[in-house]
C-alpha atoms as a PDB file:
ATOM      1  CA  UNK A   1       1.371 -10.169  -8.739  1.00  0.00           C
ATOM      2  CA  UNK A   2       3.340 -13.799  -7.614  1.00  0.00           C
ATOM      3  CA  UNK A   3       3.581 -14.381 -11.589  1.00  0.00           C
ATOM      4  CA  UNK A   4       4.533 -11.023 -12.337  1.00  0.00           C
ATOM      5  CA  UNK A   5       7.186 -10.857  -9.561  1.00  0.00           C
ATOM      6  CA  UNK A   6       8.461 -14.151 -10.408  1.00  0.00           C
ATOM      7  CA  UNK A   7       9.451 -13.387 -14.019  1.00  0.00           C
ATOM      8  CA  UNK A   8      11.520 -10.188 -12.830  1.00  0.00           C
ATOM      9  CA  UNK A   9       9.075  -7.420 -13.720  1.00  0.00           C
ATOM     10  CA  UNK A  10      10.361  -3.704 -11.471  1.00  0.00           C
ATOM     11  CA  UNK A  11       9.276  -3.967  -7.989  1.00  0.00           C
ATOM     12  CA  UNK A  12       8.094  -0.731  -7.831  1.00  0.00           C
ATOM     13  CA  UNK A  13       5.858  -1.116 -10.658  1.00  0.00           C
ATOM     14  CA  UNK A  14       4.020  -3.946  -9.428  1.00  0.00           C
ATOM     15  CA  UNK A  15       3.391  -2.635  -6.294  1.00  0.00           C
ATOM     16  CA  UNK A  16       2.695   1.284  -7.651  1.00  0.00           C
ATOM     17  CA  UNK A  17      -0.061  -0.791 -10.097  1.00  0.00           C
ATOM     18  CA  UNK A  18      -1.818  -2.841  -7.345  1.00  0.00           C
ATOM     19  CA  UNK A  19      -2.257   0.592  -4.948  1.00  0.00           C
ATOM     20  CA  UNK A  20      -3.642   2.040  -8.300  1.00  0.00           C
ATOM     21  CA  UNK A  21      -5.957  -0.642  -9.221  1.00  0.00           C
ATOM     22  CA  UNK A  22      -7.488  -0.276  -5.010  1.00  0.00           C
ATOM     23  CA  UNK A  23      -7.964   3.692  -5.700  1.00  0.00           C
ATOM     24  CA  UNK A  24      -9.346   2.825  -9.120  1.00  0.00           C
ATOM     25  CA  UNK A  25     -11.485   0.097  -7.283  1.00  0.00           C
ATOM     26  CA  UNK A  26     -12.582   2.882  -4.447  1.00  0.00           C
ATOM     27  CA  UNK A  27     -14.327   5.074  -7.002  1.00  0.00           C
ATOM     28  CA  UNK A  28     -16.538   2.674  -6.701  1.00  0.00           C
ATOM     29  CA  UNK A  29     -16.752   1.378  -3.365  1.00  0.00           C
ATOM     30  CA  UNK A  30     -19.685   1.306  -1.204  1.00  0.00           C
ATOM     31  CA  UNK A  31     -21.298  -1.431   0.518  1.00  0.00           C
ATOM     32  CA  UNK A  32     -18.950  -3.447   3.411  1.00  0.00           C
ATOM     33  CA  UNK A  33     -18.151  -5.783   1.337  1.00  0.00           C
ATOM     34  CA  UNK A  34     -16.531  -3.869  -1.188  1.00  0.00           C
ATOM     35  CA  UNK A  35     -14.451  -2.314   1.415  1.00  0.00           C
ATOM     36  CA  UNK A  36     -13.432  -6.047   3.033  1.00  0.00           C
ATOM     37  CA  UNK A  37     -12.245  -6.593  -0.575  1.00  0.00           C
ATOM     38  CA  UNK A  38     -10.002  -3.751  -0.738  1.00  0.00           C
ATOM     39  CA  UNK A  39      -8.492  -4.849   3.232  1.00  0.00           C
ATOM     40  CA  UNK A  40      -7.888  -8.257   1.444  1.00  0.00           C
ATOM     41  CA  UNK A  41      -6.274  -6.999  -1.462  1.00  0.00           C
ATOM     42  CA  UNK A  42      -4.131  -4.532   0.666  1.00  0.00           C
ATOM     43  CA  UNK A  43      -2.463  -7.432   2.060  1.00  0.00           C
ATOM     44  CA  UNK A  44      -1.410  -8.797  -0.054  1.00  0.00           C
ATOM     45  CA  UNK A  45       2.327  -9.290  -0.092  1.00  0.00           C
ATOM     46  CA  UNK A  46       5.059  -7.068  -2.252  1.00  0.00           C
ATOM     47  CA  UNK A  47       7.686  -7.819  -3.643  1.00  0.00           C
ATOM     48  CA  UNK A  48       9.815  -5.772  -0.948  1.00  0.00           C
ATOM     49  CA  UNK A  49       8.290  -7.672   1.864  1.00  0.00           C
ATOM     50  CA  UNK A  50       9.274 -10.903   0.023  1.00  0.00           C
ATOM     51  CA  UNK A  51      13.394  -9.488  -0.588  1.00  0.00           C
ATOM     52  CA  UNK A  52      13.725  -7.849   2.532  1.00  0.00           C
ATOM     53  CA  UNK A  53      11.201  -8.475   4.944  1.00  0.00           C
ATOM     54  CA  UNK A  54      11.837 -12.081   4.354  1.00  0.00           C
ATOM     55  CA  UNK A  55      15.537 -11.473   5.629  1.00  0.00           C
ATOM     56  CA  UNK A  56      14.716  -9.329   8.194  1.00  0.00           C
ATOM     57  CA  UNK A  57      16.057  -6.724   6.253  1.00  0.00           C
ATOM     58  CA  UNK A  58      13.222  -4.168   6.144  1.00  0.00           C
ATOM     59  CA  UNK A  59      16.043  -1.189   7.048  1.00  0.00           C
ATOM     60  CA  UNK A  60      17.380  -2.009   3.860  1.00  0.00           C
ATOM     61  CA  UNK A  61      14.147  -1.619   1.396  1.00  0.00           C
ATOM     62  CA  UNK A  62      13.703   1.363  -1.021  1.00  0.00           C
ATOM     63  CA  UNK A  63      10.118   1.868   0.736  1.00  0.00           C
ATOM     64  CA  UNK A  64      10.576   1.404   4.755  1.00  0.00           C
ATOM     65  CA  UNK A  65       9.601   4.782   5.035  1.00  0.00           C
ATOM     66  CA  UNK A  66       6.050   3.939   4.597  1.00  0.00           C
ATOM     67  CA  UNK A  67       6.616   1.143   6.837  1.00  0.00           C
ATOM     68  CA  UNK A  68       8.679   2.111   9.472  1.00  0.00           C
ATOM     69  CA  UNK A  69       7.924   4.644  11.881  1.00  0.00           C
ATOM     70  CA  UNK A  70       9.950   7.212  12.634  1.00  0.00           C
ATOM     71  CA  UNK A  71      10.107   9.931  15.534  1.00  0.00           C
ATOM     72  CA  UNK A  72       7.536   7.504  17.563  1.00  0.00           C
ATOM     73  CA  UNK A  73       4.779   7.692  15.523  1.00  0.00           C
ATOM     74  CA  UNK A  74       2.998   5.442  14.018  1.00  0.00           C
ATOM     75  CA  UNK A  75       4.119   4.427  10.122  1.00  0.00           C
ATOM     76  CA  UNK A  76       2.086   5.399   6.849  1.00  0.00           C
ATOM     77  CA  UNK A  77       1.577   1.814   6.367  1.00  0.00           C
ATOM     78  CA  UNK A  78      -0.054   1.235   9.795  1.00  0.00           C
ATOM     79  CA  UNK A  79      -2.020   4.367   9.897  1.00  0.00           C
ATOM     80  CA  UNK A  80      -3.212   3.126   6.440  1.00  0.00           C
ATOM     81  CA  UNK A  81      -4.293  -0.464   7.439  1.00  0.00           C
ATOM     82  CA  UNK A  82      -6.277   1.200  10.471  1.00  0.00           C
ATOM     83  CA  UNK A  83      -8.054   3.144   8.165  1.00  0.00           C
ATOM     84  CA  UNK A  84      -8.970   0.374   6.250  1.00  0.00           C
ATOM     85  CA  UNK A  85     -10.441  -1.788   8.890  1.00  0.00           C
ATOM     86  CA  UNK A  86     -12.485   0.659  10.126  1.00  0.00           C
ATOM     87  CA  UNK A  87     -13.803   0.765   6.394  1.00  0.00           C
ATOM     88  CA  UNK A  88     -14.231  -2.462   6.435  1.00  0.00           C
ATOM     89  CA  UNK A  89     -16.330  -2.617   9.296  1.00  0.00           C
ATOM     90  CA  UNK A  90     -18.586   0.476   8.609  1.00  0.00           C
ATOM     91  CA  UNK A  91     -19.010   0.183   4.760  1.00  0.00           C
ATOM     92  CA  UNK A  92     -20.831   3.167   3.779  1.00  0.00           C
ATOM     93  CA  UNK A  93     -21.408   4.289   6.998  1.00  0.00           C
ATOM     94  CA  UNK A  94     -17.953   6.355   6.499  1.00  0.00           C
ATOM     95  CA  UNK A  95     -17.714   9.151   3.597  1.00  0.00           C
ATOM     96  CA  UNK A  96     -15.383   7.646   1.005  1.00  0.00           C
ATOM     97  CA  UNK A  97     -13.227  10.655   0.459  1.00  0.00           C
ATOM     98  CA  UNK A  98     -10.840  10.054   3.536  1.00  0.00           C
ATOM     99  CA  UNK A  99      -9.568   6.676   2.589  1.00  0.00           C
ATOM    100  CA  UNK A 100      -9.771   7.696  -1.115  1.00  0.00           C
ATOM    101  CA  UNK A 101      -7.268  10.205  -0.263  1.00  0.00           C
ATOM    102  CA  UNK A 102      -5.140   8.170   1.987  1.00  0.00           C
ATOM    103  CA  UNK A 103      -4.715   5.481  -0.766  1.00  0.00           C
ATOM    104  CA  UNK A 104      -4.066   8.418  -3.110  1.00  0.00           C
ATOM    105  CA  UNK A 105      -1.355   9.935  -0.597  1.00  0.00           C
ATOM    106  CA  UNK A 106       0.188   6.632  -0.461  1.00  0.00           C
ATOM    107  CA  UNK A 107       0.450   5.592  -4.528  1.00  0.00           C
ATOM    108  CA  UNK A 108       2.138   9.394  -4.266  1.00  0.00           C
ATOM    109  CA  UNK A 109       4.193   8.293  -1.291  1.00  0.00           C
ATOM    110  CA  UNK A 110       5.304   4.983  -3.291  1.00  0.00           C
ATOM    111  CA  UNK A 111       6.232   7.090  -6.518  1.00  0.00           C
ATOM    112  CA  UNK A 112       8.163   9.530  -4.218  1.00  0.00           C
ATOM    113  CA  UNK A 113      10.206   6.435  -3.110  1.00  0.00           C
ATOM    114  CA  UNK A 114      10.600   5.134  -6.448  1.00  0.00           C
ATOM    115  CA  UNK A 115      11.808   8.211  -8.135  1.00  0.00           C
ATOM    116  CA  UNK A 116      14.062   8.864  -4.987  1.00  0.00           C
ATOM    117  CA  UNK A 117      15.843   5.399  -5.931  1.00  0.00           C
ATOM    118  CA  UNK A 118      15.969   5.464  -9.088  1.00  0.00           C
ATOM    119  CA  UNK A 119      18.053   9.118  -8.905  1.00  0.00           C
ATOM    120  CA  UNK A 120      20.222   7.705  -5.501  1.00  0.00           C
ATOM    121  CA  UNK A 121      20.857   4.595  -7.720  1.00  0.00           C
END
């Protein structure tokens, strides 16, 4: 994604492509492991982080509202990383559908905010 990011390529397509590839990868999820891997690749830093966050300018980004909480409770984002820790603790002790969803809420979330910038542009 560094490579990518560093030759210009659309923030929001980078980051909508590496949420797809961990649903993609979730199909076929199951042992701990597997689910560590998807944690690790979760965290991986975006390209808004690395403009804004960087800065301190996270009020600014075309996607805080997955990050930022609003009304007190907790953010998409956080609720999200939760989820995926206790995946990646329990393995296939948990059903996948709930954090197959989640991820698939969130790539939704991310297009949402991607097609609400592009029109506000």
């Amino acid at each position: 994604m560094m490579e990518k990011y560093q030759k210009g390529e659309d923030h929001f397509e980078l980051v909508i492509e590496k949420w797809n590839r961990i649903r993609d990868f979730l199909h076929f999820a199951f042992s701990k492991e597997d689910f560590v891997n998807v944690l690790r690749a979760a965290y991986v830093v975006i390209p808004f982080c690395l403009e804004f966050g960087k800065r301190n300018q996270c009020f600014k980004c075309p996607i805080k509202r997955v990050c930022i909480p609003e009304n007190d409770k907790e953010s998409f984002w956080m609720a999200l990383v939760r989820l995926l820790h206790a995946y990646a603790l329990a393995g296939d002790f948990l059903p996948p559908e709930p954090i197959k969803r989640v991820v698939s809420e969130f790539v939704d979330t991310l297009k949402d905010c991607q097609s609400k910038f592009i029109r506000y542009r």
